[in-house]
N, C-alpha and C. Protein backbone atom coordinates (compact mmCIF):
# COMPACT_ATOMS: atom_id res chain seq x y z
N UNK A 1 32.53 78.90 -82.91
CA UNK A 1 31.55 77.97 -82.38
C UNK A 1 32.11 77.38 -81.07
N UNK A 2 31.51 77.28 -80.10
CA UNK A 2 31.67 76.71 -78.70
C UNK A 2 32.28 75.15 -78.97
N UNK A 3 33.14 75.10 -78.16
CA UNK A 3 33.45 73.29 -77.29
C UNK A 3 32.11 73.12 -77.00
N UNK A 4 31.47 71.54 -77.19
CA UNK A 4 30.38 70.75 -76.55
C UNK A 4 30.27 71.31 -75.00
N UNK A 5 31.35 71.09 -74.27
CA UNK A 5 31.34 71.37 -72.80
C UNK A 5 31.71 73.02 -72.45
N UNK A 6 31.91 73.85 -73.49
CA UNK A 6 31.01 75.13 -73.24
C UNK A 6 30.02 75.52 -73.66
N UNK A 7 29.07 74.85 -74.47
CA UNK A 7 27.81 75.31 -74.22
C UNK A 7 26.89 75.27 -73.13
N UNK A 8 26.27 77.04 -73.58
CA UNK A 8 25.63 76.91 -71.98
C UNK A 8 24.19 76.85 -72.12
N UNK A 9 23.55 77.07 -70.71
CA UNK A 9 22.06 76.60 -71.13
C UNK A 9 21.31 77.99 -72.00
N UNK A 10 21.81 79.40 -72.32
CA UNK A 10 21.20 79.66 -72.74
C UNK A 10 21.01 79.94 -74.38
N UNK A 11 22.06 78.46 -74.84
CA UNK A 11 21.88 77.68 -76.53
C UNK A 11 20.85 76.79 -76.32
N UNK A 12 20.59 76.49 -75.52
CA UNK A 12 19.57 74.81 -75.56
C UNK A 12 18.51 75.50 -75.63
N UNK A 13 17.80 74.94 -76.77
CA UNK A 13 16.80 74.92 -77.28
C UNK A 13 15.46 73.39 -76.36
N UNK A 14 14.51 74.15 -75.56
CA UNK A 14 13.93 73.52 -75.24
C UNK A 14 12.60 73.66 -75.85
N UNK A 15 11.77 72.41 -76.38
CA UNK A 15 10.41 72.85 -76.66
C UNK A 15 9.94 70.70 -76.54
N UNK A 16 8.47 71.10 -77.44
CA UNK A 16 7.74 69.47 -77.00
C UNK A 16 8.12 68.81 -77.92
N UNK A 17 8.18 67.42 -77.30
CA UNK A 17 8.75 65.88 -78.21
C UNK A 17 7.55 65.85 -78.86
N UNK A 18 7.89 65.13 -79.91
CA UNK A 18 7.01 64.62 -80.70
C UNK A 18 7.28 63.47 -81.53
N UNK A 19 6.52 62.69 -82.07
CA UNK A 19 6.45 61.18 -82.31
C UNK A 19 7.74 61.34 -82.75
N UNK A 20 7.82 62.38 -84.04
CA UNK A 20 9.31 62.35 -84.76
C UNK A 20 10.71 62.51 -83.93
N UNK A 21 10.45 62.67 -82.92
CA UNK A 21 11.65 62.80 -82.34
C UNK A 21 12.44 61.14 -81.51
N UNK A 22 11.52 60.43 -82.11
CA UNK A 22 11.25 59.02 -81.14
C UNK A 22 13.04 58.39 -81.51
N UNK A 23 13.29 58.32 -82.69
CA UNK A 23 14.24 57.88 -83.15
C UNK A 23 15.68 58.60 -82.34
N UNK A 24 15.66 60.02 -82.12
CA UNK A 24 16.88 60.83 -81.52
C UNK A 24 16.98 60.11 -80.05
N UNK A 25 15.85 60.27 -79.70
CA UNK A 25 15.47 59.73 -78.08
C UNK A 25 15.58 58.26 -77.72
N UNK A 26 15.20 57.32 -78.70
CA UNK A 26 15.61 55.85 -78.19
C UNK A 26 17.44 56.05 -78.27
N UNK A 27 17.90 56.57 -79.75
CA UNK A 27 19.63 56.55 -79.66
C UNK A 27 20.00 56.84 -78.67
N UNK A 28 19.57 58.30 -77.42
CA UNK A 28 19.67 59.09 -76.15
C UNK A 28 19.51 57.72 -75.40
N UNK A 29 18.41 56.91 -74.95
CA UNK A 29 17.76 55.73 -74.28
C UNK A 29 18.75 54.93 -74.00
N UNK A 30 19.09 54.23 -75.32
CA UNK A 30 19.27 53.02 -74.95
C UNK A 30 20.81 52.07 -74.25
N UNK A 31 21.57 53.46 -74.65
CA UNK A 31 22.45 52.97 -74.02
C UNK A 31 22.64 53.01 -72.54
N UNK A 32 21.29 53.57 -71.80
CA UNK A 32 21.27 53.48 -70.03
C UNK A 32 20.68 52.20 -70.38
N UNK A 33 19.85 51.65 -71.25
CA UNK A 33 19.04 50.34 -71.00
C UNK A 33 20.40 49.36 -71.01
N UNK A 34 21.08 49.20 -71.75
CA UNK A 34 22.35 48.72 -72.80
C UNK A 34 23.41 48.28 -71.44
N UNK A 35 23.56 49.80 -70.84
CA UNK A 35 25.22 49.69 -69.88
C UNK A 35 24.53 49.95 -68.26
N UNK A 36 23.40 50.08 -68.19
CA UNK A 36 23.26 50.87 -66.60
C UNK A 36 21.84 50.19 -66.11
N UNK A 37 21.84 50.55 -64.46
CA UNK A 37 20.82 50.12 -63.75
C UNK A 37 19.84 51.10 -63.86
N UNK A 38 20.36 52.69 -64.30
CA UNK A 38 19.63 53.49 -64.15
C UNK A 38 18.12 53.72 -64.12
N UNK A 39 17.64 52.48 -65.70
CA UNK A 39 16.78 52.35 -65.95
C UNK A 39 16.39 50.53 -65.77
N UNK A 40 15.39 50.47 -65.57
CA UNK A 40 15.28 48.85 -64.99
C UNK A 40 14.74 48.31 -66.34
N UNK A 41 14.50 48.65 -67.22
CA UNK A 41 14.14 48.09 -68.98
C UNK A 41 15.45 47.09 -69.27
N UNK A 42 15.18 45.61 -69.67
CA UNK A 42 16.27 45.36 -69.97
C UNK A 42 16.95 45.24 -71.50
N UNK A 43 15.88 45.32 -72.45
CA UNK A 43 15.68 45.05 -73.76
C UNK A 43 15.97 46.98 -74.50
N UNK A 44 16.60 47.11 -75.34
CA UNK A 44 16.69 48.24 -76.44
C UNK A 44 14.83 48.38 -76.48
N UNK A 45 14.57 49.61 -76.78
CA UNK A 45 13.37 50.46 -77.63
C UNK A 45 13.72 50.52 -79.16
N UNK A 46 12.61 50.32 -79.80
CA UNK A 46 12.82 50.59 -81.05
C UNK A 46 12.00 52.42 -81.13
N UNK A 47 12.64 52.77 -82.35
CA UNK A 47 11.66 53.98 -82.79
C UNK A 47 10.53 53.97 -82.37
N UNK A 48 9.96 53.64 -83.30
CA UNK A 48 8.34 53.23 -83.09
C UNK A 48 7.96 52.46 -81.74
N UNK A 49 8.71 51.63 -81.01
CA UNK A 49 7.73 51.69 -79.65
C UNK A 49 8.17 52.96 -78.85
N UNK A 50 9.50 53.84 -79.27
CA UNK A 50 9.55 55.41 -78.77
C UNK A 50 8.61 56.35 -78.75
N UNK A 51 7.87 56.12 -80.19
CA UNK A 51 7.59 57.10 -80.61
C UNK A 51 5.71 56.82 -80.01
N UNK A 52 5.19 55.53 -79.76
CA UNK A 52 4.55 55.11 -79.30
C UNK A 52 4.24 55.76 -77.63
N UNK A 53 5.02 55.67 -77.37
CA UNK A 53 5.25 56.05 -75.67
C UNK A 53 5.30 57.36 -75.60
N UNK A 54 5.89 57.97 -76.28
CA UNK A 54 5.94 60.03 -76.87
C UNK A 54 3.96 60.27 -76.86
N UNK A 55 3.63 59.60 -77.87
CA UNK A 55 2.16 59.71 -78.16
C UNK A 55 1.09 59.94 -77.19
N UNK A 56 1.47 58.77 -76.43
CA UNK A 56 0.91 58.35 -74.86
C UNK A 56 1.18 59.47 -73.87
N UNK A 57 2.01 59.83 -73.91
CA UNK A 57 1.99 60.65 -72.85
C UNK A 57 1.25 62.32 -73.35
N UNK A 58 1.43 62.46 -74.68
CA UNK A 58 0.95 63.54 -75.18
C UNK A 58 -0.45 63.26 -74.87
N UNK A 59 -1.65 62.29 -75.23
CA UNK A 59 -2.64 62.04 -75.37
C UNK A 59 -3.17 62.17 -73.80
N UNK A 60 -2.08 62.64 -72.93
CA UNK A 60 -2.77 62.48 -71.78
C UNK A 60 -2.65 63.79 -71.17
N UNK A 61 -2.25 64.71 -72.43
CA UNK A 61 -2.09 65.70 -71.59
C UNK A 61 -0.79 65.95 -70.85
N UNK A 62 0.00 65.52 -70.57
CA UNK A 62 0.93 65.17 -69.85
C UNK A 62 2.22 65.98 -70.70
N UNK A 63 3.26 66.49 -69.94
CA UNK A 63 4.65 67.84 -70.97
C UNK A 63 5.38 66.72 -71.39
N UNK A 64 6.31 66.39 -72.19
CA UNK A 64 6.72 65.97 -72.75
C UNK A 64 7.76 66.79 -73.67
N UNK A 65 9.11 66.90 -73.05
CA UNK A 65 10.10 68.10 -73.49
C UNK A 65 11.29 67.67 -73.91
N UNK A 66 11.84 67.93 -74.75
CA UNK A 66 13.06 67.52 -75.75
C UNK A 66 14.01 68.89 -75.32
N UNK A 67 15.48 68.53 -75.21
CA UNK A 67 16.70 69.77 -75.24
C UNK A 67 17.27 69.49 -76.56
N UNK A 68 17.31 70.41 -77.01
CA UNK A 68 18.22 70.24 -78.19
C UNK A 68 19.42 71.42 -78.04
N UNK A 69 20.72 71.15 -78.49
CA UNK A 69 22.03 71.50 -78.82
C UNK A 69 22.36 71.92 -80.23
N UNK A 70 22.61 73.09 -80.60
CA UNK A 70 22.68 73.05 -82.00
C UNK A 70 21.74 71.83 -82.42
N UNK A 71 20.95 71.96 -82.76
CA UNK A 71 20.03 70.88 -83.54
C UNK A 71 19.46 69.63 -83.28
N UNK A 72 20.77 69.03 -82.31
CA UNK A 72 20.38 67.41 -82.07
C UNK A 72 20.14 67.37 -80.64
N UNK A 73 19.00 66.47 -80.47
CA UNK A 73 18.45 66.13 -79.16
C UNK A 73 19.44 65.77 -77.82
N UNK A 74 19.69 65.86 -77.18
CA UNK A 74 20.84 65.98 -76.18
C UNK A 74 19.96 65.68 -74.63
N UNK A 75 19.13 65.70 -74.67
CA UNK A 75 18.22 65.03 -73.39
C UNK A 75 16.58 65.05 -73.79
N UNK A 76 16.03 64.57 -72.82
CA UNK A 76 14.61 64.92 -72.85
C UNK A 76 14.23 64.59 -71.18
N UNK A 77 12.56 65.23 -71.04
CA UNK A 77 12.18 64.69 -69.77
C UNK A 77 10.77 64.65 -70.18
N UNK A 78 9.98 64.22 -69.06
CA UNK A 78 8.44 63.76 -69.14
C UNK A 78 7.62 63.36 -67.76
N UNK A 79 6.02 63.78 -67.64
CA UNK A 79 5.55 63.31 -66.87
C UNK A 79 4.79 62.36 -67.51
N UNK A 80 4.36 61.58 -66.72
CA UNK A 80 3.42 60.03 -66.80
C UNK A 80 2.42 59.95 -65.32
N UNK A 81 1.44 59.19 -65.67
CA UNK A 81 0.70 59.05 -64.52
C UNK A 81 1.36 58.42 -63.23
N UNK A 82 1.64 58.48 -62.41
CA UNK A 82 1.78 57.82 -61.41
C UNK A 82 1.42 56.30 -61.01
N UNK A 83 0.43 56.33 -60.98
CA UNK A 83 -0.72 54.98 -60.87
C UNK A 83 -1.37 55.25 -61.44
N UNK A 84 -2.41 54.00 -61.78
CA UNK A 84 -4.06 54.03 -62.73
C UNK A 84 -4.80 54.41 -61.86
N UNK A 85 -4.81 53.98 -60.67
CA UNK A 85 -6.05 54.73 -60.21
C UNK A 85 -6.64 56.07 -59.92
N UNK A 86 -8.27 56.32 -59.99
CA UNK A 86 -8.45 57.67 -59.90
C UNK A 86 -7.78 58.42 -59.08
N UNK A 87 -7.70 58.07 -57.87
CA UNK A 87 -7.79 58.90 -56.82
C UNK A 87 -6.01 59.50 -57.08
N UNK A 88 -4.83 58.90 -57.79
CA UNK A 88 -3.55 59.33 -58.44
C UNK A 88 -3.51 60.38 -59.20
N UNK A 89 -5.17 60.62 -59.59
CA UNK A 89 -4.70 61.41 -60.95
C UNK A 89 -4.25 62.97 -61.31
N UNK A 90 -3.51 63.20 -59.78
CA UNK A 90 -2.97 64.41 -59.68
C UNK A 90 -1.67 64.38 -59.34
N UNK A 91 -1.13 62.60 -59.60
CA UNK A 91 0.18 62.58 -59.37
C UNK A 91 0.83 62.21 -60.32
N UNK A 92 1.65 62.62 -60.46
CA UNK A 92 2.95 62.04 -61.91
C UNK A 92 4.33 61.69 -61.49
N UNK A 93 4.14 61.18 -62.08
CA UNK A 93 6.50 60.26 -62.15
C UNK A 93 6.94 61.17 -63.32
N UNK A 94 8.19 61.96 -62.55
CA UNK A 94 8.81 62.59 -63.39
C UNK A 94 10.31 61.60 -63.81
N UNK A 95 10.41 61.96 -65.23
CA UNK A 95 11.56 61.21 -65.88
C UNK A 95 12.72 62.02 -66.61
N UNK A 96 13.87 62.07 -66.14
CA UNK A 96 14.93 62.91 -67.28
C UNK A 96 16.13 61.92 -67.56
N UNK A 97 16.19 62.18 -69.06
CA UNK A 97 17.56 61.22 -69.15
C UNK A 97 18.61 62.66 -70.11
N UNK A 98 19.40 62.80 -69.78
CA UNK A 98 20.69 63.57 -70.67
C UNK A 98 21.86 62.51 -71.54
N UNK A 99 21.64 63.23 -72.38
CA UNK A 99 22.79 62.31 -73.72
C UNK A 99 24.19 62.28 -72.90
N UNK A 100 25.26 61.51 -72.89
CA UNK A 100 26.51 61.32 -71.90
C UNK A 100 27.21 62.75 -72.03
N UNK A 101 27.30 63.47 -73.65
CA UNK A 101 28.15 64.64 -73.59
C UNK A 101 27.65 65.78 -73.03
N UNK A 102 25.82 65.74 -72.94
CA UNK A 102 25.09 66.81 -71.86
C UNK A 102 25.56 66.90 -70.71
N UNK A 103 25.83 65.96 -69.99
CA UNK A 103 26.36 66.04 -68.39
C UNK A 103 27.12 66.62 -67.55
N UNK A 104 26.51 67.18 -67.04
CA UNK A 104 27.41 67.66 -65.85
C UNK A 104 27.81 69.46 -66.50
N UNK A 105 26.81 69.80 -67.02
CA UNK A 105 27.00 71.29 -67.42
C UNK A 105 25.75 72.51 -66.86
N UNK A 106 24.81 71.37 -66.65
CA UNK A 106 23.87 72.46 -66.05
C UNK A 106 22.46 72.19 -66.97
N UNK A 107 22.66 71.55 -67.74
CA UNK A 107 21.59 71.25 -68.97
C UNK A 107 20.28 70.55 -68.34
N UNK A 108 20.89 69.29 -67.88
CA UNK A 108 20.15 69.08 -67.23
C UNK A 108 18.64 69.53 -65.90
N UNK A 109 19.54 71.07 -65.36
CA UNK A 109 19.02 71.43 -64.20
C UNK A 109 17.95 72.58 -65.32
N UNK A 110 18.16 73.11 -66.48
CA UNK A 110 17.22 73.50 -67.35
C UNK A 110 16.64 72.69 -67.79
N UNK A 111 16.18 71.73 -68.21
CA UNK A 111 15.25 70.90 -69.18
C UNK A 111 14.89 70.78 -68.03
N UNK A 112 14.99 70.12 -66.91
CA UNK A 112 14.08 69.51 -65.56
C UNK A 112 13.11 70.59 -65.13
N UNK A 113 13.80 71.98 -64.90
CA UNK A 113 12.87 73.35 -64.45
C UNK A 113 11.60 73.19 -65.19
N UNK A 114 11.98 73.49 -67.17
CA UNK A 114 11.21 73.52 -67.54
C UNK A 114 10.07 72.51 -67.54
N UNK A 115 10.48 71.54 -67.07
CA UNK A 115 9.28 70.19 -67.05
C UNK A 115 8.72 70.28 -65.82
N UNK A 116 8.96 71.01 -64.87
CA UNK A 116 8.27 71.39 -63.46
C UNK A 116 7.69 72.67 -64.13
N UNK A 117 7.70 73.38 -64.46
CA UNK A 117 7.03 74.57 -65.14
C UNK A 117 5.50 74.19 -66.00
N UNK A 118 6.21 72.98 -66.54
CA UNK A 118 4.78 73.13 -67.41
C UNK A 118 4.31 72.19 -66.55
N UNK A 119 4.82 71.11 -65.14
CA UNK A 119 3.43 70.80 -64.58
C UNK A 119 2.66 71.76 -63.99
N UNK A 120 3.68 72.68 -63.02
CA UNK A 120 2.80 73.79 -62.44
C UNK A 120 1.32 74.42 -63.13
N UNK A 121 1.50 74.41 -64.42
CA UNK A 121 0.86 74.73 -65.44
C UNK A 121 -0.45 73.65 -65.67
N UNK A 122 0.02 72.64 -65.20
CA UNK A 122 -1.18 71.07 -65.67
C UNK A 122 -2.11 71.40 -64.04
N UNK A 123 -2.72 69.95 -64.49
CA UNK A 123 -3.43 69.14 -63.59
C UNK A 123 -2.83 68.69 -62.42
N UNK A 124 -1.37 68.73 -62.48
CA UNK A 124 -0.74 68.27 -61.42
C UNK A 124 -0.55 68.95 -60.01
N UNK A 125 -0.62 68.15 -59.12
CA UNK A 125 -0.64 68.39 -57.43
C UNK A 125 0.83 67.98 -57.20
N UNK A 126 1.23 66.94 -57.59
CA UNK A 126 2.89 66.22 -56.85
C UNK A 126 3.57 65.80 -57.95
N UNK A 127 4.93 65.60 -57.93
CA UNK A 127 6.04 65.27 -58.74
C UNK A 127 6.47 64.16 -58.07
N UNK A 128 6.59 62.98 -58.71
CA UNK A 128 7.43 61.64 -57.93
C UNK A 128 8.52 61.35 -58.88
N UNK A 129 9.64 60.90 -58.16
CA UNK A 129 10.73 60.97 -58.83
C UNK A 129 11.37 59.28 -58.49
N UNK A 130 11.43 58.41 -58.62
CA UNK A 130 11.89 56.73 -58.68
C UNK A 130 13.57 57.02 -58.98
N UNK A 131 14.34 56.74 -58.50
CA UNK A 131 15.36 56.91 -58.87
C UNK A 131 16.49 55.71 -57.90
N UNK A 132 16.81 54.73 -59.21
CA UNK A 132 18.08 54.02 -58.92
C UNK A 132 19.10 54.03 -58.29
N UNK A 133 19.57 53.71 -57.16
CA UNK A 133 20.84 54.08 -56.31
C UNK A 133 21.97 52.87 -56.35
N UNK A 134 22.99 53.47 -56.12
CA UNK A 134 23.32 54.72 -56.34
C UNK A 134 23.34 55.52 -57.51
N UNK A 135 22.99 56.96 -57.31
CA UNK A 135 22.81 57.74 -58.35
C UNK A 135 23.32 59.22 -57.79
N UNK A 136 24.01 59.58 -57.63
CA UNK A 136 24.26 61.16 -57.42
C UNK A 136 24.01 62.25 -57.69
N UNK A 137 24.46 61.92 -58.83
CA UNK A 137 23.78 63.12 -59.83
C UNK A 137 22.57 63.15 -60.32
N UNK A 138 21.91 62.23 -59.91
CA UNK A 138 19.89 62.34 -60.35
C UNK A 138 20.32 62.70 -58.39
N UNK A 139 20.45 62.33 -57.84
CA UNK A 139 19.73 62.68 -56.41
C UNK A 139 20.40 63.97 -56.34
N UNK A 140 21.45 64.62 -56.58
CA UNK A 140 21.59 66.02 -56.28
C UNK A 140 20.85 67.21 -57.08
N UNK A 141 20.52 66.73 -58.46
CA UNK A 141 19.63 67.09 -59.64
C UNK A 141 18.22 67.49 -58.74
N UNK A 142 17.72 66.84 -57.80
CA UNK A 142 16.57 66.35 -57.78
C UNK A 142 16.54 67.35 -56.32
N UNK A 143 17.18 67.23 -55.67
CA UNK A 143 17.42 68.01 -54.49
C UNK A 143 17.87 69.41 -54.57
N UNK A 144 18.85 69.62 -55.42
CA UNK A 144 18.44 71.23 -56.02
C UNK A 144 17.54 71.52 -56.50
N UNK A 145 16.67 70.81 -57.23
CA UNK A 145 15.34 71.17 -57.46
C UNK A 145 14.22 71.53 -56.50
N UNK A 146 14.61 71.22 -55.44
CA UNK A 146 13.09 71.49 -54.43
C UNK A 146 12.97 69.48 -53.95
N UNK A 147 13.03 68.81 -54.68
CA UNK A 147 12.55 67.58 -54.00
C UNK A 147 13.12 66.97 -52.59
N UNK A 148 11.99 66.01 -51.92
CA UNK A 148 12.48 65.88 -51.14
C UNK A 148 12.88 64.09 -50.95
N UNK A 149 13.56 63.80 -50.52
CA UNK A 149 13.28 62.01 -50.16
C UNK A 149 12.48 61.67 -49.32
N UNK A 150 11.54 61.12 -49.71
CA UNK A 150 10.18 60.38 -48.92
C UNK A 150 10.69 58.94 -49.05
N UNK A 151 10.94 57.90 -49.61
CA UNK A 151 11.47 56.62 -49.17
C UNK A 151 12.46 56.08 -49.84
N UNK A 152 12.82 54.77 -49.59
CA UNK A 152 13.88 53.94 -50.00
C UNK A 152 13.14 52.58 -49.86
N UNK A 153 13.33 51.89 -51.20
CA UNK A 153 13.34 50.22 -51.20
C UNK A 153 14.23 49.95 -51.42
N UNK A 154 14.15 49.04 -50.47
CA UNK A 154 15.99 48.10 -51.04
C UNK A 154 15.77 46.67 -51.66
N UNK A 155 16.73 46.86 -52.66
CA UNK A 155 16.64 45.59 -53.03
C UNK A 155 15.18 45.42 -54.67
N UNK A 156 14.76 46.61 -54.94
CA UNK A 156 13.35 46.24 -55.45
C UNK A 156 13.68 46.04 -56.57
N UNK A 157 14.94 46.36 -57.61
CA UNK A 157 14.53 45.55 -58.96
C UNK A 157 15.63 44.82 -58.70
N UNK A 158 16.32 43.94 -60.31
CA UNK A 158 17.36 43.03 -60.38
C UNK A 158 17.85 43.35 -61.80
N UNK A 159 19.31 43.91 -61.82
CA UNK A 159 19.53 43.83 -63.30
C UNK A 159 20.81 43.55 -63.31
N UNK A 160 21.77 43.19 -64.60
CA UNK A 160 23.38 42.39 -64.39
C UNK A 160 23.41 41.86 -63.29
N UNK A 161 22.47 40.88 -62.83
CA UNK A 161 22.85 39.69 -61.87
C UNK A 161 23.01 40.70 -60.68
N UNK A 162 22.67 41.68 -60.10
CA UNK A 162 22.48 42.24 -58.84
C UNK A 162 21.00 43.17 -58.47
N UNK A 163 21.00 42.88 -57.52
CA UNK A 163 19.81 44.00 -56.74
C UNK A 163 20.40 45.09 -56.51
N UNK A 164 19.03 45.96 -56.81
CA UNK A 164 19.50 47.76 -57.01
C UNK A 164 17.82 48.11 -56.46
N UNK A 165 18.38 49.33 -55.50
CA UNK A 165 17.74 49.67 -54.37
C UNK A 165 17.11 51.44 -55.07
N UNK A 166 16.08 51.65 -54.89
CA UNK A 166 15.31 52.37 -55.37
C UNK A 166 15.01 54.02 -54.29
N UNK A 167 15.40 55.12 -54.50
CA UNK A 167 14.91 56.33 -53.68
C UNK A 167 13.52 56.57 -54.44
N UNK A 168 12.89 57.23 -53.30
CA UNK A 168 11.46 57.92 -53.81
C UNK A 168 11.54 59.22 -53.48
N UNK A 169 11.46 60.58 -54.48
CA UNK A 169 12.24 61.56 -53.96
C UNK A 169 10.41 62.44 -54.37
N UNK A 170 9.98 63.44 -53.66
CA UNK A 170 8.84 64.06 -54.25
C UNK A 170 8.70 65.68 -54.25
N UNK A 171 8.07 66.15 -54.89
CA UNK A 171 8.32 67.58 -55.12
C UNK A 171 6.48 67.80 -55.38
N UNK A 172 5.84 69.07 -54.53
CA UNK A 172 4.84 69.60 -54.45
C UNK A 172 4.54 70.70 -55.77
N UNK A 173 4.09 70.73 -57.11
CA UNK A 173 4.20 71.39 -58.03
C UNK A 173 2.99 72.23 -57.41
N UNK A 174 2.16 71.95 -57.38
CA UNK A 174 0.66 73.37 -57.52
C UNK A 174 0.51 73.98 -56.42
């Protein structure tokens, strides 16, 4: 059986989240909510508001993709609407988070493909990507992918008593 950090991407098991998976995915979650700016949430997810938010995005049509490792969930990613309004509704915010021992193996750059795959596949026109800076490895993630940087806010959220400055990175799916 492989070291964690030799498995390669073609063990990962990728397919769709589902409510039941809410519980693997907040454990995955919460410790960026917990230790990092990554994510601007400041409060833990429970299951059930996980599994809540899994639902939502299914109900909209929208991919919604789990990696699994031998068995246990090890990342996920997802699109979401962009904005409410109509005239958005060909844009989505793409989201990936990887479990800490996923990193930095390549896992990541598979689960993300496949979640650009199945937008190509949707309703979708554009990929928007929000991403916390500094961040490297989401901005090099994101830039091997095809995206590009369209803006920077500085300063736009506040978390552990500092301001953290926001890239807007976008990718043309259809």
């Amino acid at each position: 059986m492989p070291h964690n950090s030799d498995v390669t991407a073609s063990e990962l098991v990728i397919r769709p989240a589902t409510p039941a998976d809410a519980g693997a995915i907040a454990a995955l979650y919460n410790p960026y909510v917990r230790d990092t700016v990554i994510t601007f949430e400041y409060d833990e997810v429970t299951a059930d508001t996980m599994a809540a938010r899994i639902q939502a995005v299914l109900d909209m049509d929208l991919p919604y993709l789990v990696a699994e490792d031998e068995g246990a969930i090890v990342g996920y990613a997802y699109a979401s609407p962009y904005r409410p309004r109509a005239a958005y509704l060909h844009s989505v915010e793409t989201t990936i988070y990887l479990g800490h021992e996923a990193r930095g193996r390549g896992l990541g750059r598979t689960l993300y493909s496949a979640l650009l795959d199945a937008l190509r596949a949707s309703h979708a026109h554009t990929a928007i990507s929000l991403i916390a800076l500094p961040n490297d490895a989401s901005v090099g993630l994101h830039m091997a992918l095809g995206f590009r940087e369209v803006g920077y806010l500085a300063e736009a959220g506040r978390k552990f008593d500092r301001w953290i400055d926001v890239g807007y990175y976008q990718l043309s799916v259809s």
